[in-house]
C-alpha atoms as a PDB file:
ATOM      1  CA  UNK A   1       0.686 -30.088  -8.811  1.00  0.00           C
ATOM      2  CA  UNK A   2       4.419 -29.339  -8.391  1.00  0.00           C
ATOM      3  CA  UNK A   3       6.831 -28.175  -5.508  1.00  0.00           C
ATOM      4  CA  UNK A   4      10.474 -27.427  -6.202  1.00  0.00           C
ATOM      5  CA  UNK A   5      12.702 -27.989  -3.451  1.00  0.00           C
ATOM      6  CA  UNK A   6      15.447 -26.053  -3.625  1.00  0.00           C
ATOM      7  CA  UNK A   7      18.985 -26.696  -1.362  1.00  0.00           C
ATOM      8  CA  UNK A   8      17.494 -29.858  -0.223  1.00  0.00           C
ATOM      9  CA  UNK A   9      14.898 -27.831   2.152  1.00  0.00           C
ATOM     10  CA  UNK A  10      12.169 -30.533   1.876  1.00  0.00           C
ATOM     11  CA  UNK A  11      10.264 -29.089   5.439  1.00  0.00           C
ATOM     12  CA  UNK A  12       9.715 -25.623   3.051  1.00  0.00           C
ATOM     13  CA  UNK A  13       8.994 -27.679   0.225  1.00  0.00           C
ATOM     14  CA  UNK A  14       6.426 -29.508   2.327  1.00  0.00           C
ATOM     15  CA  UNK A  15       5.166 -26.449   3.677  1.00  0.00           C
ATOM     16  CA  UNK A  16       4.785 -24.763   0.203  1.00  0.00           C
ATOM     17  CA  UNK A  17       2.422 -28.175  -0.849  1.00  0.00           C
ATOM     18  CA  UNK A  18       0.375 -28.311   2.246  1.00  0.00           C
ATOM     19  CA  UNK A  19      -0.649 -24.690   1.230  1.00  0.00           C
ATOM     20  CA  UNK A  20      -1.395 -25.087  -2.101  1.00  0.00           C
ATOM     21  CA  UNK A  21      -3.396 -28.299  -1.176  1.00  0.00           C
ATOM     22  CA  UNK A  22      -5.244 -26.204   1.328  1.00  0.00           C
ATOM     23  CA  UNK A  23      -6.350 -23.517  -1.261  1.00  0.00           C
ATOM     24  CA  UNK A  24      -7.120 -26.250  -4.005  1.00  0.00           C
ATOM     25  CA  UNK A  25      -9.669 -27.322  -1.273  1.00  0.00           C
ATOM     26  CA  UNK A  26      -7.941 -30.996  -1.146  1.00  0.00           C
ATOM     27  CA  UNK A  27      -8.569 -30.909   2.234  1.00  0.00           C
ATOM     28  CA  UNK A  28     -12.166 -29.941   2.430  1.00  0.00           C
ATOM     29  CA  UNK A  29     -12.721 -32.736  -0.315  1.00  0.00           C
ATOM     30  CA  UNK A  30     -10.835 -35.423   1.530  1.00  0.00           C
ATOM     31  CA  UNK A  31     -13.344 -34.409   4.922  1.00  0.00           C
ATOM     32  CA  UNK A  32     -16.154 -34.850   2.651  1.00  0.00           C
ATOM     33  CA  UNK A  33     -15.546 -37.581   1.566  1.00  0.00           C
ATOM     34  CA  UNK A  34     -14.316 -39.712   4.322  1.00  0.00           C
ATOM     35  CA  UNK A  35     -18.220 -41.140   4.666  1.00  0.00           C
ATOM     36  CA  UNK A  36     -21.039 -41.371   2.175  1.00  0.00           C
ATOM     37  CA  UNK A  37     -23.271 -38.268   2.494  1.00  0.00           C
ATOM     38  CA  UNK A  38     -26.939 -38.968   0.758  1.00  0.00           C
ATOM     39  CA  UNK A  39     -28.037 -37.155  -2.156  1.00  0.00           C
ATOM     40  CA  UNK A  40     -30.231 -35.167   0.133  1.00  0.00           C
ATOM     41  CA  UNK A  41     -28.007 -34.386   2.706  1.00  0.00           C
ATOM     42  CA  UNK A  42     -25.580 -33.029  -0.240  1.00  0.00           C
ATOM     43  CA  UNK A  43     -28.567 -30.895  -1.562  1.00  0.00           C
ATOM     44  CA  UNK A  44     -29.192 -29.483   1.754  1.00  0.00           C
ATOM     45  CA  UNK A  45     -25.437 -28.536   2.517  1.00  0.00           C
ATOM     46  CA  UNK A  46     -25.158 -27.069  -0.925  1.00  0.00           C
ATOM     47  CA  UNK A  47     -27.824 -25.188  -0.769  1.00  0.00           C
ATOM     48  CA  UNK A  48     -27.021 -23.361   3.030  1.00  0.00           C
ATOM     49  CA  UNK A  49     -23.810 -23.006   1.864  1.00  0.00           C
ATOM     50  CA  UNK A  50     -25.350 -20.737  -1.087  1.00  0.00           C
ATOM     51  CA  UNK A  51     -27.588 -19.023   1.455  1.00  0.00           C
ATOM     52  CA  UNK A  52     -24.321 -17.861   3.423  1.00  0.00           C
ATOM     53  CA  UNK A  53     -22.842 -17.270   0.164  1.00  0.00           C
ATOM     54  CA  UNK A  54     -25.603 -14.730  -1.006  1.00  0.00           C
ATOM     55  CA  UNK A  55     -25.998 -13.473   2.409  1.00  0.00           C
ATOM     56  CA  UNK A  56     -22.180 -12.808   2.829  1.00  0.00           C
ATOM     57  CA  UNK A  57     -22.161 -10.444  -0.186  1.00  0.00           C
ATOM     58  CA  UNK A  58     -25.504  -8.494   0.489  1.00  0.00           C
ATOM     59  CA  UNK A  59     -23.968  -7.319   3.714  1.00  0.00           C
ATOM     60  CA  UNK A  60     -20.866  -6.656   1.824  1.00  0.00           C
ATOM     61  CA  UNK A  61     -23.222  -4.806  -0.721  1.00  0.00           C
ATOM     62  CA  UNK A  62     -25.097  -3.007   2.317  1.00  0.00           C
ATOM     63  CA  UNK A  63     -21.582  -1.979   4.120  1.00  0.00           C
ATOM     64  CA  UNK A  64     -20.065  -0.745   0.290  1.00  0.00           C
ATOM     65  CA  UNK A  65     -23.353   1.404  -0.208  1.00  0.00           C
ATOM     66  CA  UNK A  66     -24.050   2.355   3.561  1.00  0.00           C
ATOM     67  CA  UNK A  67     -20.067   3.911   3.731  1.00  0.00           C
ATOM     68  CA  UNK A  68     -20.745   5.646   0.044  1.00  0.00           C
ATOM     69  CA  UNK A  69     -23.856   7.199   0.631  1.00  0.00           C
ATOM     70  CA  UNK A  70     -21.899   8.869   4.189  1.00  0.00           C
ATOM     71  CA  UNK A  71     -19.300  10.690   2.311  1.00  0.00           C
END
């Protein structure tokens, strides 16, 4: 990963990085795996994170079809 700095503006150069850590997910990672989470535990916080996941888009899929079916 790469950051220019440009007129020796390293705070915007910083900046710029600590955003494109942030959507990388470096972050998240780092939190993750700052103590050893069991195989289980993993499991289970993969698999609520895919129940928000498909629950997130059905109620996108229920607002996109509710506002159609108005018009």
């Amino acid at each position: 990963m790469q950051v220019v700095v440009r007129d020796n503006n390293v705070d915007q150069a910083l900046r710029a990085l600590k955003k494109k850590l942030q959507r990388e997910g470096v972050y998240r990672e780092m939190k993750l795996r700052r103590f050893y989470e069991k195989p289980s535990e993993k499991k289970a916080r993969e698999q609520a994170a895919a129940v928000r996941r498909a629950r997130k888009l059905e109620r996108k899929r229920q607002e996109r079809d509710g506002l159609s079916s108005n018009r």
